[in-house]
PDB file of N, CA and C in Angstrom:
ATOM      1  N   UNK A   1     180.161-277.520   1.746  1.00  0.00           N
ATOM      2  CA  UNK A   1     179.348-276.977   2.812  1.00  0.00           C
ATOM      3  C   UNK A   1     178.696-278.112   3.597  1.00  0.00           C
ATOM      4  N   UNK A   2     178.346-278.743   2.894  1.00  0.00           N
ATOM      5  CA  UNK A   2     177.344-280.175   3.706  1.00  0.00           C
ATOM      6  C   UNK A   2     178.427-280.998   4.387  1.00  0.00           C
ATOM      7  N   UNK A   3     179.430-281.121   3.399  1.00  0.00           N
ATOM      8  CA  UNK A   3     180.610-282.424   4.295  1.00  0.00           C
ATOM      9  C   UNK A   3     181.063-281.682   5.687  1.00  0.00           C
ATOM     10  N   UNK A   4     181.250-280.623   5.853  1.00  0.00           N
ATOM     11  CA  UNK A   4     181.967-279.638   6.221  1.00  0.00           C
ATOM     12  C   UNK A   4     180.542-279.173   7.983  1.00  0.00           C
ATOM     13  N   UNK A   5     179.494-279.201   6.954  1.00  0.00           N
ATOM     14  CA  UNK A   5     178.728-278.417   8.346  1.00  0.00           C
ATOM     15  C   UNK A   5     179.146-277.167   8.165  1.00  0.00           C
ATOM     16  N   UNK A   6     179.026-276.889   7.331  1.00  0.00           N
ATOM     17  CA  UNK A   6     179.127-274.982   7.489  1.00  0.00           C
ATOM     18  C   UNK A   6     177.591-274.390   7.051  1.00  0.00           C
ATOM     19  N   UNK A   7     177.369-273.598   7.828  1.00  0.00           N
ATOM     20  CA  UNK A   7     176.120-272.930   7.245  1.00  0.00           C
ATOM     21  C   UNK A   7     176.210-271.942   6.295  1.00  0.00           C
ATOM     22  N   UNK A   8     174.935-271.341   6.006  1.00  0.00           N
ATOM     23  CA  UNK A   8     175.261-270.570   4.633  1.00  0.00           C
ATOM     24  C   UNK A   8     176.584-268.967   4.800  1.00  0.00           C
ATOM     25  N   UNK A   9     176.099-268.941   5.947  1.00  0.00           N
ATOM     26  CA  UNK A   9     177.210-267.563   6.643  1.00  0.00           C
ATOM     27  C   UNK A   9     178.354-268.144   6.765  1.00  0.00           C
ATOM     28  N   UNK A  10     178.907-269.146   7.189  1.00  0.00           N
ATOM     29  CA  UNK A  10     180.235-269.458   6.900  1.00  0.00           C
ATOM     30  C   UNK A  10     180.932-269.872   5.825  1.00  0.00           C
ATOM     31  N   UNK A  11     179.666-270.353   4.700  1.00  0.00           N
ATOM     32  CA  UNK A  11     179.997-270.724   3.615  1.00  0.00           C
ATOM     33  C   UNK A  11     180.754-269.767   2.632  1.00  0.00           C
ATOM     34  N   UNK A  12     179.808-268.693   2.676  1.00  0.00           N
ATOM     35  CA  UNK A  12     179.953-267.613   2.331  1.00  0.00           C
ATOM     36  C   UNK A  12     181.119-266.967   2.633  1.00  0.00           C
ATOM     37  N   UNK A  13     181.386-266.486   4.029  1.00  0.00           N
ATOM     38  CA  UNK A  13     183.101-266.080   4.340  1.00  0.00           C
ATOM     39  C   UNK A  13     184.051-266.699   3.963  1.00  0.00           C
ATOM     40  N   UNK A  14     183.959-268.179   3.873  1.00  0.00           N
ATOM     41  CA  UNK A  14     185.190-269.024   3.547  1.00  0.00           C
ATOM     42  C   UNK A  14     185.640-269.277   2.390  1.00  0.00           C
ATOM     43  N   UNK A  15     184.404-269.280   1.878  1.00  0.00           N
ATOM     44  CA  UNK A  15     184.600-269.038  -0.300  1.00  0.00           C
ATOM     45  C   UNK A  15     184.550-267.502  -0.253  1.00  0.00           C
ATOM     46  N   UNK A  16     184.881-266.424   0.304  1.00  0.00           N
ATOM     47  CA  UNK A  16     184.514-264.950  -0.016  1.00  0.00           C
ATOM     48  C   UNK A  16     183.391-264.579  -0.888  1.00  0.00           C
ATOM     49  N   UNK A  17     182.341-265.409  -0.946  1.00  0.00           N
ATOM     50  CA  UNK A  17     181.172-264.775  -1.422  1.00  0.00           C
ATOM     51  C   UNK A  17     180.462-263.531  -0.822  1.00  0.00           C
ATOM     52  N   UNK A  18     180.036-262.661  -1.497  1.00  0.00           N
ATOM     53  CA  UNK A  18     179.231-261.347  -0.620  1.00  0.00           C
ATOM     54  C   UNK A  18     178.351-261.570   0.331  1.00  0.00           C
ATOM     55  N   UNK A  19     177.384-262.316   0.095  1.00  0.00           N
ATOM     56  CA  UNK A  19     175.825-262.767   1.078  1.00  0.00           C
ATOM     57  C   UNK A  19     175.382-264.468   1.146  1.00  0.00           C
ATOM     58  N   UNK A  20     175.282-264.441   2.150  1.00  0.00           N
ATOM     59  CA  UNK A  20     175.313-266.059   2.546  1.00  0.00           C
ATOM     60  C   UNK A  20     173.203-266.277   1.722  1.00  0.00           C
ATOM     61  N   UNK A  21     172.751-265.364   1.587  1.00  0.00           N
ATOM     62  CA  UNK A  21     171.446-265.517   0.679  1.00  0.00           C
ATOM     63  C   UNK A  21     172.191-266.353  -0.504  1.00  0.00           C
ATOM     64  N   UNK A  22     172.937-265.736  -0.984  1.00  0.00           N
ATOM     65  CA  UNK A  22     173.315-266.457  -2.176  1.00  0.00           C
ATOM     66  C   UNK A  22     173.863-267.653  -2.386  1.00  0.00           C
ATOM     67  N   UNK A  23     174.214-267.997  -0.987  1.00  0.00           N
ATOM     68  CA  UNK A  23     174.779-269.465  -1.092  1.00  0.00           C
ATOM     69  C   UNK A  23     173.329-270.157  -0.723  1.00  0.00           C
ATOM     70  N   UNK A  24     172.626-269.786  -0.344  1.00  0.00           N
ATOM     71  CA  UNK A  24     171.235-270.546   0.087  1.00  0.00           C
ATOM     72  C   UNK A  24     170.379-270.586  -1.290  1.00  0.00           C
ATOM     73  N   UNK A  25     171.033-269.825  -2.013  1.00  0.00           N
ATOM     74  CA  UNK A  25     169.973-269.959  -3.051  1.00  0.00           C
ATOM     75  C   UNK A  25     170.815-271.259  -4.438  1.00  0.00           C
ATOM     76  N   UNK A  26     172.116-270.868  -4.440  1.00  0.00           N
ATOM     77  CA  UNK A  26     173.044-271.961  -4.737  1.00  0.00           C
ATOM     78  C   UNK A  26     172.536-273.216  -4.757  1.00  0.00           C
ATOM     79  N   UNK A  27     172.435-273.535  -2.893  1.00  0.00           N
ATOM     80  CA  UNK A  27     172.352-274.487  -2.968  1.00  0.00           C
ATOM     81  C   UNK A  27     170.726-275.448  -2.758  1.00  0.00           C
ATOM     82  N   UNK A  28     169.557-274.584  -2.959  1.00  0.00           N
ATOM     83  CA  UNK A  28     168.167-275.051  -3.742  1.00  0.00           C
ATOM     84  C   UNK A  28     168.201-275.360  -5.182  1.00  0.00           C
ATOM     85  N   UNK A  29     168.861-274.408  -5.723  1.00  0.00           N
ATOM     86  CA  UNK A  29     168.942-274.553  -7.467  1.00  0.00           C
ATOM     87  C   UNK A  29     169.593-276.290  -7.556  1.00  0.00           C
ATOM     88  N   UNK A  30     170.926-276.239  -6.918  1.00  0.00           N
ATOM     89  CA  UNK A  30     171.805-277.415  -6.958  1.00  0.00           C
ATOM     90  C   UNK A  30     171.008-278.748  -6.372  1.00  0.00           C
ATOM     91  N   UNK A  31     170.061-278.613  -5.201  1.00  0.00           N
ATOM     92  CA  UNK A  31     168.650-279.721  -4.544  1.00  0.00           C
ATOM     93  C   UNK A  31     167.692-280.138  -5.641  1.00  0.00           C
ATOM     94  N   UNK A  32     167.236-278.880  -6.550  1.00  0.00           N
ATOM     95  CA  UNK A  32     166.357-279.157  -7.078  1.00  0.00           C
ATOM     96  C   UNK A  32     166.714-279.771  -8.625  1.00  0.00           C
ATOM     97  N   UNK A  33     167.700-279.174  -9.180  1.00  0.00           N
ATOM     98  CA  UNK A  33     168.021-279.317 -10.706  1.00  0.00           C
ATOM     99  C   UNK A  33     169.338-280.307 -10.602  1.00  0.00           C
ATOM    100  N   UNK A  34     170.420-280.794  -9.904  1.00  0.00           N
ATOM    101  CA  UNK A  34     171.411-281.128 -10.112  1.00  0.00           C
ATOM    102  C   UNK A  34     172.547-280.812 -10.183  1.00  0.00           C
ATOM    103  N   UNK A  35     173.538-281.313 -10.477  1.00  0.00           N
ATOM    104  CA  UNK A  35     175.309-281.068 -10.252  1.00  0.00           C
ATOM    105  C   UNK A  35     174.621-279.837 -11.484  1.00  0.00           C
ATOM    106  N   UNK A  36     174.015-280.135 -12.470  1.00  0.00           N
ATOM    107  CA  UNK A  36     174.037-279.219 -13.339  1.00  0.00           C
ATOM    108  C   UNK A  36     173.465-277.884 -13.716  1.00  0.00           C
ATOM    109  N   UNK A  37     172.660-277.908 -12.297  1.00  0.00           N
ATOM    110  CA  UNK A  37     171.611-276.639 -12.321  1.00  0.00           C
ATOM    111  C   UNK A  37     172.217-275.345 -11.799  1.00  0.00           C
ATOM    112  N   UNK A  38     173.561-275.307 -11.220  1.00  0.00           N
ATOM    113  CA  UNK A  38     173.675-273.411 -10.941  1.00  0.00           C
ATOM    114  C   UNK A  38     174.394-273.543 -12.356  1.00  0.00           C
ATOM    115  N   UNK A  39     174.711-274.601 -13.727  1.00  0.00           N
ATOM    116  CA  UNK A  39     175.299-274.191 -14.603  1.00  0.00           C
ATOM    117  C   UNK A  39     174.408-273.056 -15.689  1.00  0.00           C
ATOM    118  N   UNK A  40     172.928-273.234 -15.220  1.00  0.00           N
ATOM    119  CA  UNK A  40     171.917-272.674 -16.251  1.00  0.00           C
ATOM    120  C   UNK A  40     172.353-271.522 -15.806  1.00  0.00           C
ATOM    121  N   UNK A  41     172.719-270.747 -17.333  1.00  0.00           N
ATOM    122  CA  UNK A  41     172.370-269.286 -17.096  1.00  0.00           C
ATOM    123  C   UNK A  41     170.376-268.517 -16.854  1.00  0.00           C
ATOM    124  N   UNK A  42     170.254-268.033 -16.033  1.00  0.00           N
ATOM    125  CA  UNK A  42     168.966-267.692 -15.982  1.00  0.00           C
ATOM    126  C   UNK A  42     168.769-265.644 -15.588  1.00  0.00           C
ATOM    127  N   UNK A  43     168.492-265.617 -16.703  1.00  0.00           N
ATOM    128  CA  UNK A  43     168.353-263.871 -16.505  1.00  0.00           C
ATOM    129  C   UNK A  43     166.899-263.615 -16.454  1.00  0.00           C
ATOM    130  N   UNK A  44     166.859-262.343 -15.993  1.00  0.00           N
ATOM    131  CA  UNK A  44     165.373-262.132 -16.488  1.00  0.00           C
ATOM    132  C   UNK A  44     164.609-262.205 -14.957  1.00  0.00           C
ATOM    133  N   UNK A  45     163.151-261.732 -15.152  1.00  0.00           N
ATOM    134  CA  UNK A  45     162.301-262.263 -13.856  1.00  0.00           C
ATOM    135  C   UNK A  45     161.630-263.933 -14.536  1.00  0.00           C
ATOM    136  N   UNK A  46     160.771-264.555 -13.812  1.00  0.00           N
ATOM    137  CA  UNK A  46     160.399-265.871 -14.094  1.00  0.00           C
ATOM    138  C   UNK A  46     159.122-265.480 -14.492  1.00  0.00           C
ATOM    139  N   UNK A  47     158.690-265.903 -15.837  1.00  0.00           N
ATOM    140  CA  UNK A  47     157.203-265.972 -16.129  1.00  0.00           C
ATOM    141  C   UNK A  47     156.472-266.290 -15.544  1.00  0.00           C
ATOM    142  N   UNK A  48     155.186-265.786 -15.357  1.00  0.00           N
ATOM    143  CA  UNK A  48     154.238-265.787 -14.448  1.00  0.00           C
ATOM    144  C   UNK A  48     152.887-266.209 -15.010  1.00  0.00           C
ATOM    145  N   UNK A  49     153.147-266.177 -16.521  1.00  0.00           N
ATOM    146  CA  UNK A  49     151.781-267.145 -17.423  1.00  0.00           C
ATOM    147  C   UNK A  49     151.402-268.586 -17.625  1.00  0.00           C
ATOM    148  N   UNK A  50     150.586-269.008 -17.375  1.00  0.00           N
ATOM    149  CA  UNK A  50     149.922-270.060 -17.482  1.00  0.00           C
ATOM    150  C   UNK A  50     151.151-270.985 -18.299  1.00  0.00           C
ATOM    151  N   UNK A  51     151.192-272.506 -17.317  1.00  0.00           N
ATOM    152  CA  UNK A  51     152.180-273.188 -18.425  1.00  0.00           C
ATOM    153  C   UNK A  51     151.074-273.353 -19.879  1.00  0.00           C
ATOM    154  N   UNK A  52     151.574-273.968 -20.804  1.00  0.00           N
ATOM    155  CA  UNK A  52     150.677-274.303 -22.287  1.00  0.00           C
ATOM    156  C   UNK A  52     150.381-275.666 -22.211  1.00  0.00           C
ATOM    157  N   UNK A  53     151.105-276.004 -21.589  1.00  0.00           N
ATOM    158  CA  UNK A  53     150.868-278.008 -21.346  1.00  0.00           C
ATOM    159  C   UNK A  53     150.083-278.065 -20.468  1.00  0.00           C
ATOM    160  N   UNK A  54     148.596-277.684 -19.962  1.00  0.00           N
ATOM    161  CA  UNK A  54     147.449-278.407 -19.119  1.00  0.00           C
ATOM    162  C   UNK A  54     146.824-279.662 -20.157  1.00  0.00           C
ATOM    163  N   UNK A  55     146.559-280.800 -19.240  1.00  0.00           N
ATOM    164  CA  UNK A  55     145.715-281.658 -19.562  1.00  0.00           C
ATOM    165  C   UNK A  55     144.330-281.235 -20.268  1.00  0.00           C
ATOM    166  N   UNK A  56     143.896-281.986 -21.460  1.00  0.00           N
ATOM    167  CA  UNK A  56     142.779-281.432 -21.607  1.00  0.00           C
ATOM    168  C   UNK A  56     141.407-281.347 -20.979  1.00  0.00           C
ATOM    169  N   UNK A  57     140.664-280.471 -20.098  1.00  0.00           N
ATOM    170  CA  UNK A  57     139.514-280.657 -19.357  1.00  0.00           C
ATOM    171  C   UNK A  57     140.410-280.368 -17.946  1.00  0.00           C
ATOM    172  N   UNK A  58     141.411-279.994 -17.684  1.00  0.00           N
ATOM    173  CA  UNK A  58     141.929-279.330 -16.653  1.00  0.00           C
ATOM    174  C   UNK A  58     141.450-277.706 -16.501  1.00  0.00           C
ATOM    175  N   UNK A  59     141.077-277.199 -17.665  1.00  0.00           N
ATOM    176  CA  UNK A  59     141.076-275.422 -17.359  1.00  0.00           C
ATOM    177  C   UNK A  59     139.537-275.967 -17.007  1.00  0.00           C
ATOM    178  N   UNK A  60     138.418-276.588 -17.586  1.00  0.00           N
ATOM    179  CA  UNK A  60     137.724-276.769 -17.142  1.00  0.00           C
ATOM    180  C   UNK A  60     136.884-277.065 -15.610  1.00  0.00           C
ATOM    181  N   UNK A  61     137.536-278.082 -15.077  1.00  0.00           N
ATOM    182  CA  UNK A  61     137.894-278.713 -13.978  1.00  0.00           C
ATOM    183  C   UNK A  61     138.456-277.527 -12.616  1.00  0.00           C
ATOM    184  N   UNK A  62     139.235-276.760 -13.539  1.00  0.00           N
ATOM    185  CA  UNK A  62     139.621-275.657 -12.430  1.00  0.00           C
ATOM    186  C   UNK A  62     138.329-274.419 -12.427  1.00  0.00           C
ATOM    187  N   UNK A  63     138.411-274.283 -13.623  1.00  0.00           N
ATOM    188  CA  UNK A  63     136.774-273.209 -13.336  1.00  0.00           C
ATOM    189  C   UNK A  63     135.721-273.876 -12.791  1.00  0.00           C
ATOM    190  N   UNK A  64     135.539-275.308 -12.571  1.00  0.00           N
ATOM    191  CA  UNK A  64     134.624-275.615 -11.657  1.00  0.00           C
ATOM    192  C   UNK A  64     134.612-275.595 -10.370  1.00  0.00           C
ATOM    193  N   UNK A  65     135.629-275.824  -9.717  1.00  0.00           N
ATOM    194  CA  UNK A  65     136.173-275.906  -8.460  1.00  0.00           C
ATOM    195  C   UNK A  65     136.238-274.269  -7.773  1.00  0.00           C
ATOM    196  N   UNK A  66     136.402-273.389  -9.079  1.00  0.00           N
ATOM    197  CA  UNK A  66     136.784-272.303  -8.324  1.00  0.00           C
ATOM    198  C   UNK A  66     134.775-271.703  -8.109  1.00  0.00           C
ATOM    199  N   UNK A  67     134.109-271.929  -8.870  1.00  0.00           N
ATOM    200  CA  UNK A  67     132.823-271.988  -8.865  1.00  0.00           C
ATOM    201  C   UNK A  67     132.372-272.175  -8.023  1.00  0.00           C
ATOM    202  N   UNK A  68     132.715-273.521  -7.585  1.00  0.00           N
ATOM    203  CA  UNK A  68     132.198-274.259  -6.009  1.00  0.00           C
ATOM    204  C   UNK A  68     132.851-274.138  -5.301  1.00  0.00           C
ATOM    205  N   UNK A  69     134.206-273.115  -5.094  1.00  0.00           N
ATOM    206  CA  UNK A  69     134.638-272.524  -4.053  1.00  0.00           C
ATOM    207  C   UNK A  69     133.736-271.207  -3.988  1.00  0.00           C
ATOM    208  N   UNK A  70     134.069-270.645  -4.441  1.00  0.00           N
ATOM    209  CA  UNK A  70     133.192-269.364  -4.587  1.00  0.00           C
ATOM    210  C   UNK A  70     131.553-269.510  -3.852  1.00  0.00           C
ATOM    211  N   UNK A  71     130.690-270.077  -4.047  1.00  0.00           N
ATOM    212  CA  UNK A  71     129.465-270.598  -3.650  1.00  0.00           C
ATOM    213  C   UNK A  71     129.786-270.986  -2.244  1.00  0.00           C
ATOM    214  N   UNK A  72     130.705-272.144  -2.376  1.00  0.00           N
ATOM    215  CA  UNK A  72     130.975-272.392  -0.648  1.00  0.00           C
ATOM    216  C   UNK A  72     131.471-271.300   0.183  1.00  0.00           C
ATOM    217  N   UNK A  73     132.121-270.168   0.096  1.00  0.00           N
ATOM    218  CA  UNK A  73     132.540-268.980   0.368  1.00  0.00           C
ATOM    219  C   UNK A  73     131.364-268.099   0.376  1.00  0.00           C
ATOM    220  N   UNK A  74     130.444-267.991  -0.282  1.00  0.00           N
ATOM    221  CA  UNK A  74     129.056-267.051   0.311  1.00  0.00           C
ATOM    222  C   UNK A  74     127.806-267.486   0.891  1.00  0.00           C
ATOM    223  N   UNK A  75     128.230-268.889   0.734  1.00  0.00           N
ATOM    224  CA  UNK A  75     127.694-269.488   1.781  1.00  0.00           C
ATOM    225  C   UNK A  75     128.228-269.517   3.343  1.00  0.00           C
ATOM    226  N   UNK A  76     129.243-269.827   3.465  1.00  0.00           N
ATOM    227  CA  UNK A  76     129.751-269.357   4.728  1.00  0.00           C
ATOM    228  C   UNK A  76     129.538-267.784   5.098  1.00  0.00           C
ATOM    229  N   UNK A  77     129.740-266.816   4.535  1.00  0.00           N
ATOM    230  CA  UNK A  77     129.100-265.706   4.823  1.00  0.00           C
ATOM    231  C   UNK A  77     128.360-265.545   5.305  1.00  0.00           C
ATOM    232  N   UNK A  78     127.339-265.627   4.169  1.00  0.00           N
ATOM    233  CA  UNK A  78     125.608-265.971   5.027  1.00  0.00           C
ATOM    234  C   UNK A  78     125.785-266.488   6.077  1.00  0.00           C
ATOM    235  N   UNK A  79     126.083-267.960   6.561  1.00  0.00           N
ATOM    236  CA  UNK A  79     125.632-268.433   8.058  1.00  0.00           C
ATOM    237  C   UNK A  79     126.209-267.633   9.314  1.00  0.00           C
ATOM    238  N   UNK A  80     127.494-267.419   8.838  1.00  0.00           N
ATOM    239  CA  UNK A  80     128.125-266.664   9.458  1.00  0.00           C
ATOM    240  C   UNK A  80     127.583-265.233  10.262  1.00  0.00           C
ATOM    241  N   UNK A  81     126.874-264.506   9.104  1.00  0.00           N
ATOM    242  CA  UNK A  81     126.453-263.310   9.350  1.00  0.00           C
ATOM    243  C   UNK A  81     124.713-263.302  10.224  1.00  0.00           C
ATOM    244  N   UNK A  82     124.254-264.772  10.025  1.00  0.00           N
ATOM    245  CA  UNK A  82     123.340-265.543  10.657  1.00  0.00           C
ATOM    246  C   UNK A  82     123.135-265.515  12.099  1.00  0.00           C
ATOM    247  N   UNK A  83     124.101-265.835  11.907  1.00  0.00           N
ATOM    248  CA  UNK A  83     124.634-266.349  13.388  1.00  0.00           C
ATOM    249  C   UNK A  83     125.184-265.224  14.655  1.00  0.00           C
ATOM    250  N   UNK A  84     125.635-264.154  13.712  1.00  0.00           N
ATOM    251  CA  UNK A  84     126.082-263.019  14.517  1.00  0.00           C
ATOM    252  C   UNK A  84     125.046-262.450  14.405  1.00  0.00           C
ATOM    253  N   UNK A  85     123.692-262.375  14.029  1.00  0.00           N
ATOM    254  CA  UNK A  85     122.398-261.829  13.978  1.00  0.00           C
ATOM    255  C   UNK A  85     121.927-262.183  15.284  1.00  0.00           C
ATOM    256  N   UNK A  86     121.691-263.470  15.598  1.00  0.00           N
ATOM    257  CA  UNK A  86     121.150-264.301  16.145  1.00  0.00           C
ATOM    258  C   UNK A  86     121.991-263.936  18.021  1.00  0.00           C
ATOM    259  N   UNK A  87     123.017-263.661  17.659  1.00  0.00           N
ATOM    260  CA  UNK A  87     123.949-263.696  18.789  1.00  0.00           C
ATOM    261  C   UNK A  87     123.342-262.398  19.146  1.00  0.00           C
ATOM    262  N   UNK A  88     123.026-261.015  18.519  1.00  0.00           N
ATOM    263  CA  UNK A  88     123.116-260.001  18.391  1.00  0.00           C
ATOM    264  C   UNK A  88     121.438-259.945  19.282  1.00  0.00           C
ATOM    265  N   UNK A  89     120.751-260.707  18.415  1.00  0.00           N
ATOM    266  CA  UNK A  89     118.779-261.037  19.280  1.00  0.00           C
ATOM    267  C   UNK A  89     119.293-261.087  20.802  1.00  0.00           C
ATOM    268  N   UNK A  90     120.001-262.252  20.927  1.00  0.00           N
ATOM    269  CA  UNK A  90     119.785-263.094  22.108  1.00  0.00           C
ATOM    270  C   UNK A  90     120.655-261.994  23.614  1.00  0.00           C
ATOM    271  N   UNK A  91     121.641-261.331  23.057  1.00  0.00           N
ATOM    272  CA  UNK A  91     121.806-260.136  23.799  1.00  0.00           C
ATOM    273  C   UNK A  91     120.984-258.956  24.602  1.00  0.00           C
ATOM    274  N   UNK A  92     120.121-258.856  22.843  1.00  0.00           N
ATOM    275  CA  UNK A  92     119.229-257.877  23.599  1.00  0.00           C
ATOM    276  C   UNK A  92     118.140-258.400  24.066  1.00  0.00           C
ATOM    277  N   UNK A  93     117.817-259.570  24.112  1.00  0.00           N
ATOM    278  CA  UNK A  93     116.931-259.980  25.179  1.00  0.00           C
ATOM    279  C   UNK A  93     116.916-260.324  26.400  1.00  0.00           C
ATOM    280  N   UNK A  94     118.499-260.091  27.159  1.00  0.00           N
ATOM    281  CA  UNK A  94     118.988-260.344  27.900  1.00  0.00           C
ATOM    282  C   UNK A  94     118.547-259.255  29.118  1.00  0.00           C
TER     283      UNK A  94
END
């Protein structure tokens, strides 16, 4: 396909594959993993749980951040809602 310049739709017609999706997906697996990666069989949907290998003081580190996102997020609120107060005065004094 690459030597060639064919896109995934021609790829697809010319090898008689059904959906040129599938050659696009072919060829990410083959980008990302190697000559050897459409060899993995892979069934199933993809787990969606936490890998087990975090650094230690990483789960930590992330509940802090999400903390001080959170805080920075109702803080913006507030000014926000401040401010459309303020906008809201200066109208009716108009």
């Amino acid at each position: 396909m690459h030597k060639e310049g064919l896109s995934y739709r021609e790829a697809a017609r010319q090898f008689e594959i059904s959906g040129h999706n599938l050659v696009a997906k072919w060829e990410r697996i083959y980008l990302e993993e190697g000559a050897k990666g459409p060899r993995i069989k892979r069934r199933g949907r993809k787990s969606t749980r936490r890998p087990p290998n975090l650094k230690k003081g990483a789960e930590e580190d992330l509940i802090a951040e999400n903390q001080r996102l959170r805080a920075e997020n109702a803080y913006l609120k507030k000014l926000n809602a401040l401010v459309a107060e303020r906008v809201r005065q200066e109208k009716k004094h108009k």
